[in-house]
PDB file of N, CA and C in Angstrom:
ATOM      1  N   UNK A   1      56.732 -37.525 -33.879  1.00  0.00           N
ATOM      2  CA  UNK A   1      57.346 -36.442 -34.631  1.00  0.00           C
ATOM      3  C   UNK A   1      58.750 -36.866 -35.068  1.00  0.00           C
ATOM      4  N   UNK A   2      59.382 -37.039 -36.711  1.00  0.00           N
ATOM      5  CA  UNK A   2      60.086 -37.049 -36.939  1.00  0.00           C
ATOM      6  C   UNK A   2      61.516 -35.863 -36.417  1.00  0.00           C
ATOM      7  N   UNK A   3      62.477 -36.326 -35.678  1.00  0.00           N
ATOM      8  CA  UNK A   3      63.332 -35.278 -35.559  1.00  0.00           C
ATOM      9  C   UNK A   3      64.030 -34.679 -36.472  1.00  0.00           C
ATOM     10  N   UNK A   4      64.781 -33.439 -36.488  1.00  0.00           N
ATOM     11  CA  UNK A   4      65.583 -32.985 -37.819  1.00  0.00           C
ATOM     12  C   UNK A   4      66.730 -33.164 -37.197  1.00  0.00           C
ATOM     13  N   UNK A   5      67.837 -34.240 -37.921  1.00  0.00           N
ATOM     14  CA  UNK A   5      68.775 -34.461 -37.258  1.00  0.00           C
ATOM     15  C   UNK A   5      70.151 -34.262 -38.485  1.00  0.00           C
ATOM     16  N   UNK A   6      71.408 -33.274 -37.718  1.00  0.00           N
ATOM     17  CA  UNK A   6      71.923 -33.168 -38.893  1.00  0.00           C
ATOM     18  C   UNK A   6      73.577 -34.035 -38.238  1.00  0.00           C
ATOM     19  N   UNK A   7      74.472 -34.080 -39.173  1.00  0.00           N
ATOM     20  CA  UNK A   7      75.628 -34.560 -38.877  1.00  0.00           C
ATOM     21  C   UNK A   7      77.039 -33.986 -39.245  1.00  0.00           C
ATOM     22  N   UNK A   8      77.854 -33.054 -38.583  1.00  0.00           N
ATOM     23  CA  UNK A   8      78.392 -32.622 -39.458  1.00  0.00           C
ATOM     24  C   UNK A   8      80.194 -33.534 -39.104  1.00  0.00           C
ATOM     25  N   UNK A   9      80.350 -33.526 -40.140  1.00  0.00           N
ATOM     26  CA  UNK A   9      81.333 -34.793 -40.373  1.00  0.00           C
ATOM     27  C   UNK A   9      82.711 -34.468 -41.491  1.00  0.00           C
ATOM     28  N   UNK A  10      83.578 -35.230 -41.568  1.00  0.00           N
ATOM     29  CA  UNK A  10      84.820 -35.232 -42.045  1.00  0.00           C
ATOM     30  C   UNK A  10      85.254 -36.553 -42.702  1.00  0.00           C
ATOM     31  N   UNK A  11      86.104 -37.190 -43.803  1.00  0.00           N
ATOM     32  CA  UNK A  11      87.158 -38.098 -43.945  1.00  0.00           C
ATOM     33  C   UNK A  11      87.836 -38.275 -42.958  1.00  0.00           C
ATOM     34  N   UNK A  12      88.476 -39.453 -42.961  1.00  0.00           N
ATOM     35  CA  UNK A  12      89.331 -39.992 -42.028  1.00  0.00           C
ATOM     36  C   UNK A  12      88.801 -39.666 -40.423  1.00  0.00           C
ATOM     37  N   UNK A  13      87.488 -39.910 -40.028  1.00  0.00           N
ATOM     38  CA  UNK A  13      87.373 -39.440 -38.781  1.00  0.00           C
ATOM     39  C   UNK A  13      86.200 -40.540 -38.474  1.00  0.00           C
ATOM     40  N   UNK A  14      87.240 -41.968 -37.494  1.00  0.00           N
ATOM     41  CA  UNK A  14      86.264 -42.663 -37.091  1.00  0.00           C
ATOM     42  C   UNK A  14      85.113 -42.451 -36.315  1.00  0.00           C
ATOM     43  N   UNK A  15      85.242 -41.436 -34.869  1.00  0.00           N
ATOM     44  CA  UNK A  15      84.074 -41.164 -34.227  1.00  0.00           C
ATOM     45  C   UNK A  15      82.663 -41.059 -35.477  1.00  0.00           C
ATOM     46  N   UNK A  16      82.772 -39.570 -36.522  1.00  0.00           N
ATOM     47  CA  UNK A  16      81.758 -39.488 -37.444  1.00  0.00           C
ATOM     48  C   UNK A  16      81.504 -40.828 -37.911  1.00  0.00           C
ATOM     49  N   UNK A  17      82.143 -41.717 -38.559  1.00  0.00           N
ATOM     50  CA  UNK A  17      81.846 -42.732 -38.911  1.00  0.00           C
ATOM     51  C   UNK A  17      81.125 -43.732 -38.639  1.00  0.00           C
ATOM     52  N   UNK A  18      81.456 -43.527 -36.979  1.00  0.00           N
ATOM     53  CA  UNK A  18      80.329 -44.561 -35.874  1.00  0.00           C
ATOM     54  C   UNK A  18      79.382 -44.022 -35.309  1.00  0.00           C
ATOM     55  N   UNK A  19      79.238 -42.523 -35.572  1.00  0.00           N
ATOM     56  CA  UNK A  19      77.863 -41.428 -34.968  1.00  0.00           C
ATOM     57  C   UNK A  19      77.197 -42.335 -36.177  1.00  0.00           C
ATOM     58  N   UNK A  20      77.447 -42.207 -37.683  1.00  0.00           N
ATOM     59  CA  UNK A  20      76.521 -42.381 -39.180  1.00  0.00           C
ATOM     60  C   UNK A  20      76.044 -43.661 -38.611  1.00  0.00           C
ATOM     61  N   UNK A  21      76.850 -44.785 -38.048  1.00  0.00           N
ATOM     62  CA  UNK A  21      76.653 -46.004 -38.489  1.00  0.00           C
ATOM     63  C   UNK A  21      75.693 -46.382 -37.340  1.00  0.00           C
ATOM     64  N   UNK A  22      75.951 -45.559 -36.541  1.00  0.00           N
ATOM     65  CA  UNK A  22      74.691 -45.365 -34.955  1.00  0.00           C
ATOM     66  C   UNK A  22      73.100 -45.326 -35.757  1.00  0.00           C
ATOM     67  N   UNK A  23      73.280 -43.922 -36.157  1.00  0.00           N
ATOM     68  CA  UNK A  23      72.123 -43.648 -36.181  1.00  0.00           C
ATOM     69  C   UNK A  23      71.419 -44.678 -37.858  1.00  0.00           C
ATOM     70  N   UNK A  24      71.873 -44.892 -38.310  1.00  0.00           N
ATOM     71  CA  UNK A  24      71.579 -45.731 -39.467  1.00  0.00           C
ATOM     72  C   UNK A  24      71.192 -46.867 -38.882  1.00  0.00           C
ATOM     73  N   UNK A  25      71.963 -47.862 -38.076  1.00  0.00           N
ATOM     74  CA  UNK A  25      71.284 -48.901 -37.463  1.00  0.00           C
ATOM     75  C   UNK A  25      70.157 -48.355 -36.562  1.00  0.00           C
ATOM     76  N   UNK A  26      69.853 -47.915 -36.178  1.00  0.00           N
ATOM     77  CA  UNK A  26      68.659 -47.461 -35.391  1.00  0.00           C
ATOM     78  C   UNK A  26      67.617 -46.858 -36.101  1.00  0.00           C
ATOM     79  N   UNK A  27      67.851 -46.625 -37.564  1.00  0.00           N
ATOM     80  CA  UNK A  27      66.403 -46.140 -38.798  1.00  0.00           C
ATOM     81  C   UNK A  27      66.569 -44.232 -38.291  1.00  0.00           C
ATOM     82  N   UNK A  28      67.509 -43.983 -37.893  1.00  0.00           N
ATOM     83  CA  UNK A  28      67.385 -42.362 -38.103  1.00  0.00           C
ATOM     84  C   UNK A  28      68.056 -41.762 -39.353  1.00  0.00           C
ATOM     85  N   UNK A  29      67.400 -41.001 -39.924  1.00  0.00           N
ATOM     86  CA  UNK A  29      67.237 -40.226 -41.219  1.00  0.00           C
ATOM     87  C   UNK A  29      68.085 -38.897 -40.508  1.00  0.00           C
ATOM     88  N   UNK A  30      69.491 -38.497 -41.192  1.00  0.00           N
ATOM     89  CA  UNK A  30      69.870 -37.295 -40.977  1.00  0.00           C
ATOM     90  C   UNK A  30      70.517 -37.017 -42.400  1.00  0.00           C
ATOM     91  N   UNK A  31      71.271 -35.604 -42.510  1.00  0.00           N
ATOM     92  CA  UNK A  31      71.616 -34.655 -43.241  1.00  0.00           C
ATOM     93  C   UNK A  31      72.784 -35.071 -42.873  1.00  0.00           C
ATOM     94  N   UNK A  32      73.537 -35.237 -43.444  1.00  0.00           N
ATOM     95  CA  UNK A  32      75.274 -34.824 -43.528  1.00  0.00           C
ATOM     96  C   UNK A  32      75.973 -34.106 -43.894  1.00  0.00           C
ATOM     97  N   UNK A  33      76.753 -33.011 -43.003  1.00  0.00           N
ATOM     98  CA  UNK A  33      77.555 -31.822 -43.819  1.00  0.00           C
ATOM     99  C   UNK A  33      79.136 -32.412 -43.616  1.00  0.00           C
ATOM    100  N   UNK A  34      79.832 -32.172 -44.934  1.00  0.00           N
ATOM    101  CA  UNK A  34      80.822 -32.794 -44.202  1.00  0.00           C
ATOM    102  C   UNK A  34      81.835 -31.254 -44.822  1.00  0.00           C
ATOM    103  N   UNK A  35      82.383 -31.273 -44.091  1.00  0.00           N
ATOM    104  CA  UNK A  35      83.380 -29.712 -43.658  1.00  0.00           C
ATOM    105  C   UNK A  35      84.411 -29.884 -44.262  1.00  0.00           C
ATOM    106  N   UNK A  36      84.881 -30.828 -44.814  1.00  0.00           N
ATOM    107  CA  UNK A  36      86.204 -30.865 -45.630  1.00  0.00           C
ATOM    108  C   UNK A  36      86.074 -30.120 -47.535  1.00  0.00           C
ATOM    109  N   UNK A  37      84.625 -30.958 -47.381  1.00  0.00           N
ATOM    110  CA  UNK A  37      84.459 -30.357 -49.141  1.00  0.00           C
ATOM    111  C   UNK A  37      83.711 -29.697 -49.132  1.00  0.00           C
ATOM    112  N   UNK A  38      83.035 -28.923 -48.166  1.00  0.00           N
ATOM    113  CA  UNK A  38      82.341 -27.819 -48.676  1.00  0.00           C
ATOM    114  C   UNK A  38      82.035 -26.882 -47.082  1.00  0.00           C
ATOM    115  N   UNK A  39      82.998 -25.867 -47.597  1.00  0.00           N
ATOM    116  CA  UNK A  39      83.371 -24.363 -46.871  1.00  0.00           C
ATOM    117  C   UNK A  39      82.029 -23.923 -46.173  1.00  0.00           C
ATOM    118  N   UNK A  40      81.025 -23.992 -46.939  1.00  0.00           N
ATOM    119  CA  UNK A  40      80.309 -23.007 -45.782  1.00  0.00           C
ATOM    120  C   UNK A  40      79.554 -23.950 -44.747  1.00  0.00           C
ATOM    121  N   UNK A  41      79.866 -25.142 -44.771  1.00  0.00           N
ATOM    122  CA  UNK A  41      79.134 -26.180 -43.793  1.00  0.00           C
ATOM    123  C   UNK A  41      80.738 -25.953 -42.680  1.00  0.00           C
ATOM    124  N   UNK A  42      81.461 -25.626 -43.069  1.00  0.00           N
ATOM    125  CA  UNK A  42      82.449 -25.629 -42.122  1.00  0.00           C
ATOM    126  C   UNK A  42      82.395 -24.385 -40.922  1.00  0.00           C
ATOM    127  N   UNK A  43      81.909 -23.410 -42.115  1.00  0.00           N
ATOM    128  CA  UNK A  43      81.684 -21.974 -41.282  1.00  0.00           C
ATOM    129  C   UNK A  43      80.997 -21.971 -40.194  1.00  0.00           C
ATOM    130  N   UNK A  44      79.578 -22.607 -40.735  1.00  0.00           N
ATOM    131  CA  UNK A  44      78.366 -22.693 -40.026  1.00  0.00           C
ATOM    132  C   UNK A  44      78.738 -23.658 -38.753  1.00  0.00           C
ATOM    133  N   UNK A  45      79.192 -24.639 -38.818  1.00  0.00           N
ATOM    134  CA  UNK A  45      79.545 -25.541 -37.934  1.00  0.00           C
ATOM    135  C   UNK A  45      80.408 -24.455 -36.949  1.00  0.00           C
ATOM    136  N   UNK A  46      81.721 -23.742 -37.172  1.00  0.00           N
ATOM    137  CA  UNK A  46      82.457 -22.753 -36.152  1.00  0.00           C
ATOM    138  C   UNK A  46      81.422 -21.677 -36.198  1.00  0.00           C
ATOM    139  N   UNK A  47      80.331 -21.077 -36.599  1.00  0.00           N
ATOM    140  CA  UNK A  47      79.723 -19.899 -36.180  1.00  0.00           C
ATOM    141  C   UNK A  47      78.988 -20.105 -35.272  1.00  0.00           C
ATOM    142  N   UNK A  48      77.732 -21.031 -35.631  1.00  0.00           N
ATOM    143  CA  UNK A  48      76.269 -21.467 -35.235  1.00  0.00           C
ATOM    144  C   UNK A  48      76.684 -22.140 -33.765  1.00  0.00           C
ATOM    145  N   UNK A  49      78.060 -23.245 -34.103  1.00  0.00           N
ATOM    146  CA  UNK A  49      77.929 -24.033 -32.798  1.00  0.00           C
ATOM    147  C   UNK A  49      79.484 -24.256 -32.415  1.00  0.00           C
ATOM    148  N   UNK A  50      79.778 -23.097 -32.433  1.00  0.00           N
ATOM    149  CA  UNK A  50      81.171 -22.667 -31.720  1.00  0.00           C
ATOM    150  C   UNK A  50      82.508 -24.313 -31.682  1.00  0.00           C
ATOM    151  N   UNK A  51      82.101 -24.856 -32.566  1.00  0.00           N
ATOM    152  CA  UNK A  51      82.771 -26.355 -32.958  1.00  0.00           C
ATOM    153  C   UNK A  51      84.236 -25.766 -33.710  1.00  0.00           C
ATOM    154  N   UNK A  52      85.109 -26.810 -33.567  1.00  0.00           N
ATOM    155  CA  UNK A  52      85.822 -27.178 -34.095  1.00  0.00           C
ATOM    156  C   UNK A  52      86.226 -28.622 -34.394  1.00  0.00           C
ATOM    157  N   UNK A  53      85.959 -29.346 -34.174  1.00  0.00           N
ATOM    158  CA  UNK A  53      86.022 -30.994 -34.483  1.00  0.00           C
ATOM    159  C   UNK A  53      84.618 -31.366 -34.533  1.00  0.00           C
ATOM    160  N   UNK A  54      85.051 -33.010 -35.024  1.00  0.00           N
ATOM    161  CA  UNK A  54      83.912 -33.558 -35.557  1.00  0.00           C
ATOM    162  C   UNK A  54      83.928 -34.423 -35.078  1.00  0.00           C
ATOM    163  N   UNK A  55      82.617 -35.558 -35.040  1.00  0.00           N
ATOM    164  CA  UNK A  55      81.441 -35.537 -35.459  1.00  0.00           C
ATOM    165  C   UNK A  55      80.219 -34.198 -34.722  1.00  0.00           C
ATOM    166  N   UNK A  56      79.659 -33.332 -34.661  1.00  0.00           N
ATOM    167  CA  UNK A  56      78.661 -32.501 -34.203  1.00  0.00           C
ATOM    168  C   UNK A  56      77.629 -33.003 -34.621  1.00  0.00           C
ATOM    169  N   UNK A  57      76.397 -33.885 -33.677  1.00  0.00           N
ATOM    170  CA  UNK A  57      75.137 -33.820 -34.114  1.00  0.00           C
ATOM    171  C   UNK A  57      74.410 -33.077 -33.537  1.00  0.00           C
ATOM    172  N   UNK A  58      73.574 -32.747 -34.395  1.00  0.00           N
ATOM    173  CA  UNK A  58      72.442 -31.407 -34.218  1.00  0.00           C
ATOM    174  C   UNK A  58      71.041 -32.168 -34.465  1.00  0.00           C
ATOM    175  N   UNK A  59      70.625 -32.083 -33.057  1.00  0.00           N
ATOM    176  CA  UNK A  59      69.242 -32.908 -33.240  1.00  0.00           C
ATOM    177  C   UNK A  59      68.202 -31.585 -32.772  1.00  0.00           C
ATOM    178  N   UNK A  60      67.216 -31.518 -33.165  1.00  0.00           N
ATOM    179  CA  UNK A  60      66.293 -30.491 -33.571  1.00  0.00           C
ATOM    180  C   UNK A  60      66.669 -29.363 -32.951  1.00  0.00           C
ATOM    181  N   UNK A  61      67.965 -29.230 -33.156  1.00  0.00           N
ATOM    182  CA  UNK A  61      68.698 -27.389 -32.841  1.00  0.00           C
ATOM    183  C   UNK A  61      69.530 -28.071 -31.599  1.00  0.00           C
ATOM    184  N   UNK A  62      69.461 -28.867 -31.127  1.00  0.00           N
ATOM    185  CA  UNK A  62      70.623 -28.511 -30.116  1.00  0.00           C
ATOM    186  C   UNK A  62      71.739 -29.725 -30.809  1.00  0.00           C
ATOM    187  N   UNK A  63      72.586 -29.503 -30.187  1.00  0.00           N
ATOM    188  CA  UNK A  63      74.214 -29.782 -30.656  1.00  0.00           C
ATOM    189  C   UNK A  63      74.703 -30.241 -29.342  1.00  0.00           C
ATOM    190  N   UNK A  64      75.549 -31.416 -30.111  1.00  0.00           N
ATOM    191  CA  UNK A  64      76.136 -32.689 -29.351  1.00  0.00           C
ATOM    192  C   UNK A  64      77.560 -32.657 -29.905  1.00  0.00           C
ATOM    193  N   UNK A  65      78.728 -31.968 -29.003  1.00  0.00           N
ATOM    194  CA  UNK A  65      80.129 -32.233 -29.736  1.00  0.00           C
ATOM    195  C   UNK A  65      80.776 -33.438 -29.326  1.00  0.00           C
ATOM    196  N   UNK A  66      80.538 -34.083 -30.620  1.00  0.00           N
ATOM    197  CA  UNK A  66      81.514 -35.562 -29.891  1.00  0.00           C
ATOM    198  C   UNK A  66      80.174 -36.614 -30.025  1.00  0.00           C
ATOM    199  N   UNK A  67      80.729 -38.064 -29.803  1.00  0.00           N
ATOM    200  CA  UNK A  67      79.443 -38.882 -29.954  1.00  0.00           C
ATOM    201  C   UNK A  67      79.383 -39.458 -28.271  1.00  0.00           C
ATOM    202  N   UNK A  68      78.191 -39.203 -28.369  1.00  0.00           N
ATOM    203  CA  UNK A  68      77.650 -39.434 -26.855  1.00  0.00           C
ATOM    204  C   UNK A  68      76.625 -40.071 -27.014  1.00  0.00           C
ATOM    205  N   UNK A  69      76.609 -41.288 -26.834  1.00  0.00           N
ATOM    206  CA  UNK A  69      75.146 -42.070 -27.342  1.00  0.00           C
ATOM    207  C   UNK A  69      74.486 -41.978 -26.499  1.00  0.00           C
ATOM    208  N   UNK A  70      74.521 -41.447 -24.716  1.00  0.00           N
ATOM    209  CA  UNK A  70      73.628 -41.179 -23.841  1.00  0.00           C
ATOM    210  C   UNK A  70      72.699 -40.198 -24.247  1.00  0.00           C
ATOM    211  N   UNK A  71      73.351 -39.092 -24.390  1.00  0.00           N
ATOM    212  CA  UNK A  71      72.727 -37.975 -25.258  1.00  0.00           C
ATOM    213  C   UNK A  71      71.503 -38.221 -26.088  1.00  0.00           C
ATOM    214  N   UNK A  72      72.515 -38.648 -27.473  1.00  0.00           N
ATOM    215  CA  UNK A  72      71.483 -39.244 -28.745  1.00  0.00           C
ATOM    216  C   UNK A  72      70.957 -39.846 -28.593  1.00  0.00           C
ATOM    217  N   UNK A  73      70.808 -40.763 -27.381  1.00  0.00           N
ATOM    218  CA  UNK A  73      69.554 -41.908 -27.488  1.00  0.00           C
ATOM    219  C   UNK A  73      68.607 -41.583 -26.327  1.00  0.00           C
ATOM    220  N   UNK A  74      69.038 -40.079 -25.649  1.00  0.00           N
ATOM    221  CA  UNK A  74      67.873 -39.394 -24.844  1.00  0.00           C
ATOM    222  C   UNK A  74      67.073 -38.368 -26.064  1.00  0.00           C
ATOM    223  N   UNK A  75      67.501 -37.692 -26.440  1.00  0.00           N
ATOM    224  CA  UNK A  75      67.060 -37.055 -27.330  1.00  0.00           C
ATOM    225  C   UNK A  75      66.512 -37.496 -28.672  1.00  0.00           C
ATOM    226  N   UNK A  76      66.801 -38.726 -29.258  1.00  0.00           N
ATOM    227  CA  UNK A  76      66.010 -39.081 -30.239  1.00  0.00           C
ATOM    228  C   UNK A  76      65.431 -40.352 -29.673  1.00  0.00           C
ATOM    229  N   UNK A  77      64.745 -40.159 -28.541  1.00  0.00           N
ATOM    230  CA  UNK A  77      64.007 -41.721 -27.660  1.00  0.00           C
ATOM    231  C   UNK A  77      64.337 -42.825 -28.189  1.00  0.00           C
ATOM    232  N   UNK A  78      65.033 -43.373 -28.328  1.00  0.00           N
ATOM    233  CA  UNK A  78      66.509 -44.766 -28.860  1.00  0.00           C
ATOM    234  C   UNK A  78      66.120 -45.162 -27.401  1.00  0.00           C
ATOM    235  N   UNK A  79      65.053 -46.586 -27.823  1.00  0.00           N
ATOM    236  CA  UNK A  79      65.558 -47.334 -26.398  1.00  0.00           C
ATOM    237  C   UNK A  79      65.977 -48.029 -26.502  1.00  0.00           C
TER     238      UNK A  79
END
């Protein structure tokens, strides 16, 4: 089963940069919201998942603040 994996992300923000470059070397397909240029990915990010910084990945509904590759590579079986 393909996971739905989203990313929500910023400029100037290396962590996001090395969550993208994670999951790209490893062949995972995600969504990128990035919160600087567009307002309601920002909202959603402080409503849905009580965030304020970035990188937030959201792998099939649950949410990861911060990059934690233990996490992401339990949850999207990354061995």
């Amino acid at each position: 089963m393909k996971a739905n994996v989203i990313v929500y992300s910023q400029p100037a923000c290396p962590p996001c940069e090395f969550t993208k470059m994670f999951l790209k070397d490893n062949h995972i397909e995600f969504v990128e919201k990035n919160i600087k240029s567009d307002p309601s990915a920002r909202k959603e990010l402080m409503q849905t998942y009580n965030a304020f910084s970035t990188p937030v990945i959201v792998i099939n509904g649950e949410a990861i603040i911060g990059f934690d590759q233990e996490k992401i590579t339990s949850l999207l079986k990354i061995k």
